[in-house]
N, C-alpha and C. Protein backbone atom coordinates (compact mmCIF):
# COMPACT_ATOMS: atom_id res chain seq x y z
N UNK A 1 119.89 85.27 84.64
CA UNK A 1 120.61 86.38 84.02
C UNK A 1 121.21 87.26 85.12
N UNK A 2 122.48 87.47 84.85
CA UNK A 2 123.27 88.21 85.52
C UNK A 2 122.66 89.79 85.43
N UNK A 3 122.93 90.85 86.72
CA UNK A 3 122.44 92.12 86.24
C UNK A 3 123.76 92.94 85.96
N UNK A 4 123.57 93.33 84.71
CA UNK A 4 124.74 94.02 84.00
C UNK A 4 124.69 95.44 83.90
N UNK A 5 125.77 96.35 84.47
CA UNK A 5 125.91 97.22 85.50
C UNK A 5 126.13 98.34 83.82
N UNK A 6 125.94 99.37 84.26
CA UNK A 6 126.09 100.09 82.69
C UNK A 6 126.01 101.52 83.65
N UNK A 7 126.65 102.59 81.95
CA UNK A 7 126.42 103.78 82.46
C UNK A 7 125.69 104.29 81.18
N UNK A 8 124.69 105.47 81.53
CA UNK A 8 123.87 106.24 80.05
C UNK A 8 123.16 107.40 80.60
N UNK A 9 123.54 108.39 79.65
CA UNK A 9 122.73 109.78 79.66
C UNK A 9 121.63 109.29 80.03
N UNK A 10 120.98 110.61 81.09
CA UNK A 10 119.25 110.55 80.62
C UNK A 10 118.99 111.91 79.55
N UNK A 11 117.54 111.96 80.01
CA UNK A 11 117.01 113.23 79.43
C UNK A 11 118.20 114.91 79.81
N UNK A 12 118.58 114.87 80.85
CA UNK A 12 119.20 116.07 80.79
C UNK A 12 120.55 115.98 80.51
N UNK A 13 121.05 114.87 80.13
CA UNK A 13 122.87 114.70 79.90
C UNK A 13 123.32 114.33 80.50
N UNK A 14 122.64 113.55 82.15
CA UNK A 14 123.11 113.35 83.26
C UNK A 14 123.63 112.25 83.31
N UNK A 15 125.17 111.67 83.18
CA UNK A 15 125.67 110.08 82.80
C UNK A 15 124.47 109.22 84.27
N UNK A 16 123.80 108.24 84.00
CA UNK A 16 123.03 107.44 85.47
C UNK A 16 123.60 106.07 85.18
N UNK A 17 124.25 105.59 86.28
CA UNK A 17 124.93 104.26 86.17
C UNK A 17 123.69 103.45 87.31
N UNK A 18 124.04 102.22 86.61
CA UNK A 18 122.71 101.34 87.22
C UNK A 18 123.47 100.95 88.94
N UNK A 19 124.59 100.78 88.94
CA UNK A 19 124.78 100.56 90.33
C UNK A 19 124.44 101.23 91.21
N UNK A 20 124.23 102.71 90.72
CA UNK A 20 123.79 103.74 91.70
C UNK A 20 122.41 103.67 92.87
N UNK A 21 121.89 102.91 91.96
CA UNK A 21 120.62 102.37 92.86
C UNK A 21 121.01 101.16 93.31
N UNK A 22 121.79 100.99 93.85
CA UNK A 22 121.58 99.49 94.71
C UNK A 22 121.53 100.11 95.71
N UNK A 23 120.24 98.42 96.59
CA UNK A 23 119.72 99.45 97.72
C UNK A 23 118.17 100.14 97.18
N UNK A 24 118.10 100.01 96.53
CA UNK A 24 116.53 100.45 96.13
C UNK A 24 115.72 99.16 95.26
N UNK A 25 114.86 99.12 95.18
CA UNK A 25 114.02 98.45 94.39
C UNK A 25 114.19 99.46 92.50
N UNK A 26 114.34 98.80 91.78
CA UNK A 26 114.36 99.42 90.51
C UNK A 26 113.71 98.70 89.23
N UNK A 27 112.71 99.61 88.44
CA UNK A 27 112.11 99.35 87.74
C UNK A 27 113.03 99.48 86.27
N UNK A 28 113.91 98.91 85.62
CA UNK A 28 114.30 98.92 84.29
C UNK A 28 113.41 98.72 83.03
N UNK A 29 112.81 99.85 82.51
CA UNK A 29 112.20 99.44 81.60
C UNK A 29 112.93 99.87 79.71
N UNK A 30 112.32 98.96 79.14
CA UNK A 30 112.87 99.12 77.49
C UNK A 30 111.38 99.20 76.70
N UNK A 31 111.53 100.32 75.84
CA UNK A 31 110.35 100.77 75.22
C UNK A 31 111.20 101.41 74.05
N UNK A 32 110.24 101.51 72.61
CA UNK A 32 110.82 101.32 71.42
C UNK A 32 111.16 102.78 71.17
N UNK A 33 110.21 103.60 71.43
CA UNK A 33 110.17 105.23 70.67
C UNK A 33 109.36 106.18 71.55
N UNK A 34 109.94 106.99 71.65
CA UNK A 34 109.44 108.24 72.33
C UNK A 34 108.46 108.71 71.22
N UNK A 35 107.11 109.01 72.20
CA UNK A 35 106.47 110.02 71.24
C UNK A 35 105.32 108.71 70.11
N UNK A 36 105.36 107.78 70.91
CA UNK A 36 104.60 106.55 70.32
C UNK A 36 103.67 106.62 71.09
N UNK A 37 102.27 105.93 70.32
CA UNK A 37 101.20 105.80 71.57
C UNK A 37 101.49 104.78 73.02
N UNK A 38 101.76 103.60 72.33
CA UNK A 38 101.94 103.02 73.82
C UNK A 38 103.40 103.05 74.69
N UNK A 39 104.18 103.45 73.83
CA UNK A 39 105.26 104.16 74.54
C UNK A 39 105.01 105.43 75.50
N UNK A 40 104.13 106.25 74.98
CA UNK A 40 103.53 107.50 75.87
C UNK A 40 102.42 107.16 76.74
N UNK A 41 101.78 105.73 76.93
CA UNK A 41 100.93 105.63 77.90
C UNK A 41 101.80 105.01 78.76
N UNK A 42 102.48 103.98 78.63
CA UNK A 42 103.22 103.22 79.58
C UNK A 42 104.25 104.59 80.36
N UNK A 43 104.55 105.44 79.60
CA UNK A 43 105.73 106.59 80.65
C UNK A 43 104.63 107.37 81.32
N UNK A 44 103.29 107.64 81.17
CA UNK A 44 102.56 108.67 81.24
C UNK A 44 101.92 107.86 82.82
N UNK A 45 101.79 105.92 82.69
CA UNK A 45 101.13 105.14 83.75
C UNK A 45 102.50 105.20 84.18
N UNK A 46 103.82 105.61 84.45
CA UNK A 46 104.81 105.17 85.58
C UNK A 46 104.66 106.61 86.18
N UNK A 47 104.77 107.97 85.52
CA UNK A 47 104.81 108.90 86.05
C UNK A 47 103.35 109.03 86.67
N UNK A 48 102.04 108.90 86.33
CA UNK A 48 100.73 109.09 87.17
C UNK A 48 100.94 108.13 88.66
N UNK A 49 101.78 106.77 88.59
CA UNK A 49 102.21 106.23 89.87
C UNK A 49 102.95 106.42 90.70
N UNK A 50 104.09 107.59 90.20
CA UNK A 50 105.17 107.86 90.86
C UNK A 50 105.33 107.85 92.29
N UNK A 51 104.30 108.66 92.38
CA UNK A 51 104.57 108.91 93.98
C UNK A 51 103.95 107.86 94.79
N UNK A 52 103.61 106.32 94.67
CA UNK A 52 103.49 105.00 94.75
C UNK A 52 104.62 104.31 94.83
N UNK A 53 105.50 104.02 93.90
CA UNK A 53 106.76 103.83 93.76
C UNK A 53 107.43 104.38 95.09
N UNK A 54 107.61 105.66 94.80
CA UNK A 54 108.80 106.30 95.76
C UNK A 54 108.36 106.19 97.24
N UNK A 55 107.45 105.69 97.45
CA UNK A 55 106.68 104.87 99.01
C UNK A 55 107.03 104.12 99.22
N UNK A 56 106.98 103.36 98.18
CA UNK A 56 107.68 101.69 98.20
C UNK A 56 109.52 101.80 98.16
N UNK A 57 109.95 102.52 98.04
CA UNK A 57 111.51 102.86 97.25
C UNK A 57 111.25 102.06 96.38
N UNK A 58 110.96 102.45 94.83
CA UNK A 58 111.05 102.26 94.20
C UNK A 58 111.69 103.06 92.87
N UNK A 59 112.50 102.97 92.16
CA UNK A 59 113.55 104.07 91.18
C UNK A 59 112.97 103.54 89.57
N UNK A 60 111.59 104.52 89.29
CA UNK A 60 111.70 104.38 87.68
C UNK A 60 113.38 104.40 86.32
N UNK A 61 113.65 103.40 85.90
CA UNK A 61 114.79 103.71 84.51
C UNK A 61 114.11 103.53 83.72
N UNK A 62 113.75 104.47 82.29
CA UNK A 62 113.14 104.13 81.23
C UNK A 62 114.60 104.42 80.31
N UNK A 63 114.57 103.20 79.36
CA UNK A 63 115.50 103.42 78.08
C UNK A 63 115.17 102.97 76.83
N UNK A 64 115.31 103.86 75.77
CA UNK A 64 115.34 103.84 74.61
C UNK A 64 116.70 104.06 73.77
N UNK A 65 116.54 103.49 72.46
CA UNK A 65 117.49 104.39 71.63
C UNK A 65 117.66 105.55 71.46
N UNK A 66 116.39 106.45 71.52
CA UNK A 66 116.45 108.00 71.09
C UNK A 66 117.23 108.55 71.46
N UNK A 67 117.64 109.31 70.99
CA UNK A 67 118.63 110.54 71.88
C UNK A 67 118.41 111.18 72.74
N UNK A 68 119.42 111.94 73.71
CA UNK A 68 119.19 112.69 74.36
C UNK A 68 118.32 113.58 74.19
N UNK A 69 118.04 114.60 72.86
CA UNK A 69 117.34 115.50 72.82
C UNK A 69 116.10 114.97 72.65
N UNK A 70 115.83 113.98 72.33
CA UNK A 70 114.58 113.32 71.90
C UNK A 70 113.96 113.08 73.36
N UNK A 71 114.54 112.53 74.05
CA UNK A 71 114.17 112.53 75.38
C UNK A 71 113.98 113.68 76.06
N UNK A 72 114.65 114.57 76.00
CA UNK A 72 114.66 115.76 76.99
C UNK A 72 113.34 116.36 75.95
N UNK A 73 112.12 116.60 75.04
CA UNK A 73 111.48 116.68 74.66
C UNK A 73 110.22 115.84 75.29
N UNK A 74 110.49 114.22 74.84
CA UNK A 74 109.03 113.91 75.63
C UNK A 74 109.14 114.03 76.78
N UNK A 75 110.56 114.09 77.60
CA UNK A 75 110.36 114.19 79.07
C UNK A 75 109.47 115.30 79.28
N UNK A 76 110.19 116.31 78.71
CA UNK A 76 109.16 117.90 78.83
C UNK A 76 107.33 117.76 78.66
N UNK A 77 107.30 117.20 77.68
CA UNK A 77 105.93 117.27 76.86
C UNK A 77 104.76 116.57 78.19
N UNK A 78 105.35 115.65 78.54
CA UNK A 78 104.61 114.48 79.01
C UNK A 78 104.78 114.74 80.89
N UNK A 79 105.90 115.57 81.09
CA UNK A 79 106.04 116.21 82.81
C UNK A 79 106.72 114.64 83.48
N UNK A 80 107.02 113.95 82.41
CA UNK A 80 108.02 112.59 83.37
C UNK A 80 109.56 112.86 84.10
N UNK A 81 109.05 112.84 85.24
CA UNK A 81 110.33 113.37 86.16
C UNK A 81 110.71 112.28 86.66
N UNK A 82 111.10 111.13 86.37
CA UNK A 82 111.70 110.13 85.89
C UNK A 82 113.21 109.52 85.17
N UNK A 83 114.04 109.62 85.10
CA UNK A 83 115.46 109.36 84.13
C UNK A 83 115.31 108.46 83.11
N UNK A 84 114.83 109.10 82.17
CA UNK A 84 115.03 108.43 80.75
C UNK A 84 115.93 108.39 80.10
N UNK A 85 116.79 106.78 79.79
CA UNK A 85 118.02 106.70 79.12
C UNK A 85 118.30 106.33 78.27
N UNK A 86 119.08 107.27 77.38
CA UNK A 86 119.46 107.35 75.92
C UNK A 86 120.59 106.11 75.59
N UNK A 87 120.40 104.62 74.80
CA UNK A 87 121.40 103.84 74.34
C UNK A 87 121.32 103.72 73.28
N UNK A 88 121.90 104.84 72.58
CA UNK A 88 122.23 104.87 71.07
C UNK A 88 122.39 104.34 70.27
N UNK A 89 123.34 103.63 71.28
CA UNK A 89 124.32 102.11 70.77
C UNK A 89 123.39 100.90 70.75
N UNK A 90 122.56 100.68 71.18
CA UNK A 90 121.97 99.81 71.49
C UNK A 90 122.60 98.69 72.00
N UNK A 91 123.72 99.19 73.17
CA UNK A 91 124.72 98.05 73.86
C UNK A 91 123.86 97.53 75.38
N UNK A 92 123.21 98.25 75.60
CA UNK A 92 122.57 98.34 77.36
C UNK A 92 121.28 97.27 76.90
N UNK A 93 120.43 97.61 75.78
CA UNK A 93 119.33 97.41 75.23
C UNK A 93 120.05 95.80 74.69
N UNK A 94 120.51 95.50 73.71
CA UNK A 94 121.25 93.85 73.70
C UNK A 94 121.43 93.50 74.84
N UNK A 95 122.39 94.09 75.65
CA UNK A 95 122.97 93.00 77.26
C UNK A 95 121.15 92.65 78.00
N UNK A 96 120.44 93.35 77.99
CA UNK A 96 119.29 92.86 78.43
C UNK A 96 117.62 92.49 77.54
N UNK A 97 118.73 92.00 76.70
CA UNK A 97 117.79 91.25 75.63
C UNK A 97 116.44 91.80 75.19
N UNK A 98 116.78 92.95 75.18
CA UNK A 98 115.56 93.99 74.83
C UNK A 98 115.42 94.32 73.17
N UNK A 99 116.53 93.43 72.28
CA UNK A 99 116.60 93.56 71.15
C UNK A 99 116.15 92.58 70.15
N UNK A 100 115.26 92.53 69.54
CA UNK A 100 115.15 91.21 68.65
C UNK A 100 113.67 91.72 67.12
N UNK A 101 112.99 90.50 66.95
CA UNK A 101 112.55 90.29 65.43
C UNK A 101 110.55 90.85 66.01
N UNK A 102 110.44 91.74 65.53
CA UNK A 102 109.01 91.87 65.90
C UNK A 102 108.74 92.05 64.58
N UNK A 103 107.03 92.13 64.79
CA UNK A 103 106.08 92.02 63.79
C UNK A 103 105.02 93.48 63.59
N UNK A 104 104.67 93.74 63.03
CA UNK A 104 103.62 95.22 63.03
C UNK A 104 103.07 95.55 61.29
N UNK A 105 102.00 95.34 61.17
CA UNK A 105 101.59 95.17 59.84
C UNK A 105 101.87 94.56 59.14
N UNK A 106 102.18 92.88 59.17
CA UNK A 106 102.61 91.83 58.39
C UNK A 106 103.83 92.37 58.15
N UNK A 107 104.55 93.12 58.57
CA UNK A 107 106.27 93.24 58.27
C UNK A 107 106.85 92.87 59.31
N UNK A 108 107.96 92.22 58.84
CA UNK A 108 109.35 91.76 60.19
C UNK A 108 110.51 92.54 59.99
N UNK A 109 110.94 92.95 61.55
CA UNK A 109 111.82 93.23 61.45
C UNK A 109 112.91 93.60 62.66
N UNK A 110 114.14 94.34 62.80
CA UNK A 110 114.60 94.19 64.33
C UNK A 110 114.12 95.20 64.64
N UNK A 111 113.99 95.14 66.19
CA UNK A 111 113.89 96.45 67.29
C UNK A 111 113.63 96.15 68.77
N UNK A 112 113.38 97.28 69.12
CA UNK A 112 113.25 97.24 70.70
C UNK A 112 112.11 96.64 71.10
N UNK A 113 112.37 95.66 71.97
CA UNK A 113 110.86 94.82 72.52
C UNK A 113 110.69 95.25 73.76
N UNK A 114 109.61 95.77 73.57
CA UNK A 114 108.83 96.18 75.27
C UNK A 114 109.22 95.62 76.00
N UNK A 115 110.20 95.50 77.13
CA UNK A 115 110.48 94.26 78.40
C UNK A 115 110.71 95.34 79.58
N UNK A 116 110.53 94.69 80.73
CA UNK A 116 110.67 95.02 82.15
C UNK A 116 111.71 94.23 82.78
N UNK A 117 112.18 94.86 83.62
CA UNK A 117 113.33 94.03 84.76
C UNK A 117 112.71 94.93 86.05
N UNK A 118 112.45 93.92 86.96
CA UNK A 118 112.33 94.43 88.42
C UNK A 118 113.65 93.50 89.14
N UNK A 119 114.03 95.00 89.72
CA UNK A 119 115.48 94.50 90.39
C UNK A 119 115.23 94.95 91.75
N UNK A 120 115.81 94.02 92.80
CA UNK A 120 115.78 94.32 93.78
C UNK A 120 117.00 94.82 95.02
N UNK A 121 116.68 95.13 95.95
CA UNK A 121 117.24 96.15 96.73
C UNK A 121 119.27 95.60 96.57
N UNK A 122 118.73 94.47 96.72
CA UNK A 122 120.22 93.26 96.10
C UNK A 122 120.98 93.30 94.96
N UNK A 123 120.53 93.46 94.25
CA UNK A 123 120.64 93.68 93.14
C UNK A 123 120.39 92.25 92.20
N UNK A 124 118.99 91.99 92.69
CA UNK A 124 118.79 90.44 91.84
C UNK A 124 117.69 90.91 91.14
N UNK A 125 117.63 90.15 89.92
CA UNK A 125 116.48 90.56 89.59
C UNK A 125 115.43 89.56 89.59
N UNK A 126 114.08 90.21 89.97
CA UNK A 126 113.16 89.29 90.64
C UNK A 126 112.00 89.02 90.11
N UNK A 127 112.22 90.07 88.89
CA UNK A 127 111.16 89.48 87.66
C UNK A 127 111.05 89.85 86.36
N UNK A 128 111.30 89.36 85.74
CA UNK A 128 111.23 89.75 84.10
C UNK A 128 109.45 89.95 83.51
N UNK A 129 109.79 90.97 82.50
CA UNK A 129 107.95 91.12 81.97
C UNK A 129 108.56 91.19 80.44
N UNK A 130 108.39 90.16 79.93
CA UNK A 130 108.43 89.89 78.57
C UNK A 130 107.41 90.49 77.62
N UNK A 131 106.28 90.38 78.17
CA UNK A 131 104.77 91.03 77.35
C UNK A 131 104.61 91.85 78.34
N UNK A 132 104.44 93.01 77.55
CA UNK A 132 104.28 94.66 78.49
C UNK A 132 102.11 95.06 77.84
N UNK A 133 101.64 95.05 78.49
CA UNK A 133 100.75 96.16 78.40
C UNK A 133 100.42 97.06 79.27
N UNK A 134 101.03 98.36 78.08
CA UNK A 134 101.35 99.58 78.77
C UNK A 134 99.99 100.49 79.43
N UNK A 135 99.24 100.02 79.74
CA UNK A 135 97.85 100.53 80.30
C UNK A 135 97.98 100.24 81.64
N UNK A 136 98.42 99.11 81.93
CA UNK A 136 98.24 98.27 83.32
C UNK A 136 99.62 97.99 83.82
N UNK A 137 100.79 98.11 83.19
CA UNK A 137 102.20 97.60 83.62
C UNK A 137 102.67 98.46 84.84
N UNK A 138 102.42 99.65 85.18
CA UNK A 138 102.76 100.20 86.21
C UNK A 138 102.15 99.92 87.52
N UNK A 139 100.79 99.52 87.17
CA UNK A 139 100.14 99.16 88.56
C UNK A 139 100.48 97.35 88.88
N UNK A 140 100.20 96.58 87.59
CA UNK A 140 101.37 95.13 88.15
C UNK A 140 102.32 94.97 88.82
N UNK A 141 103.23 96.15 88.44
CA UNK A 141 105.03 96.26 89.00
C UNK A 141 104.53 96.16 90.47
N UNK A 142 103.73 97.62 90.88
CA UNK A 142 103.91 97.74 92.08
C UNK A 142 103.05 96.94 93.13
N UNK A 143 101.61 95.81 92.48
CA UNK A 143 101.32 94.82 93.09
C UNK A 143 102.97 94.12 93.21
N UNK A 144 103.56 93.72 92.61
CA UNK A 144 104.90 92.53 92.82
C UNK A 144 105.58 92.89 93.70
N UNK A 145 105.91 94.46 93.79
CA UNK A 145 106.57 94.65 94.50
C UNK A 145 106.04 94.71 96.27
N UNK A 146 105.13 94.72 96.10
CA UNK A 146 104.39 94.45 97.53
C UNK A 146 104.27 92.93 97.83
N UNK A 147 103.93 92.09 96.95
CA UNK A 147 104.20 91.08 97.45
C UNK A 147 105.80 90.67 97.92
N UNK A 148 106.45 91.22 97.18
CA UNK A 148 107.86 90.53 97.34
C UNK A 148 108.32 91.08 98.77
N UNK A 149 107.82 92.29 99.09
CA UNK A 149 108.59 92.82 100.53
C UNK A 149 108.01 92.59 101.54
C-alpha cells in the first residue's frame, strides 16, 4: 500500500497534512469514537508514552470521524497533547482501509476498525496493526520501532 498524503483538522482547527512529517517516524492511528472506553485507553496509553515516542522521533496522528469539537473536548478531558484528526468524510479513514463490517452484540454493521500504520522516516510504511489492543498498543509500537532503527 501506497502512503496516501492527506490534509485534516485536528483538535484545535489546525489543517495537519501527513507530508509534514516526513522525516520522522509516525504513528497513524484509526479509532472509532471519542469518549469510548477503549478508544480512551488506547489515547490515554499513547499520551502516558509520549515522551518515549518523542526520544525515538516519533509523531503520534490519532483520527476519527468526530468532529472537531468533539475532539477538542476529549483532547481537553483526557490532557492528549497529541493531534487528533477530524475525517468527517470518512475519505482519509477509506484510503487507509480503516473502514469496513464489524460486529458488537450479535449486530453487523459499518465503521471504523481499530488499525495502526507505522510509517517511517521515508515515508514507507513498515507496519500495519490490523488487531489493536488498546492496553498494550502503545508500548508494541515503540518495541518496533526500536527494532527497526
Amino acid at each position: 500500500m501506497l502512503i496516501k498524503d492527506f490534509v485534516l483538522p485536528d483538535q484545535q482547527d489546525k489543517q495537519r497534512r501527513l507530508s509534514d512529517y516526513k522525516g520522522k517516524w509516525i504513528v497513524l492511528y484509526f479509532y472509532p469514537r471519542d469518549n469510548t472506553p477503549g478508544c480512551t485507553k488506547e489515547a490515554c496509553s499513547f499520551r502516558d508514552h509520549l515522551e518515549q515516542f518523542k526520544r525515538q522521533g516519533v509523531v503520534i496522528l490519532g483520527v476519527s470521524k468526530d468532529s472537531v469539537a468533539s475532539h477538542a473536548k476529549f483532547s481537553a478531558k483526557y490532557r492528549l497533547s497529541f493531534p487528533i484528526l477530524s475525517d468527517e468524510d470518512k475519505r482519509v479513514i477509506k484510503a487507509y482501509r480503516a473502514w469496513g463490517r464489524k460486529k458488537f452484540m450479535g449486530r453487523e454493521f459499518s465503521g471504523i476498525i481499530r488499525k495502526t500504520y507505522l510509517i517511517d522516516p521515508d515515508f514507507t510504511i513498515r507496519k500495519v496493526y490490523p488487531k489493536v489492543n488498546p492496553l498494550i498498543h502503545a508500548r508494541e509500537i515503540l518495541d518496533d520501532v526500536q527494532a527497526f532503527q
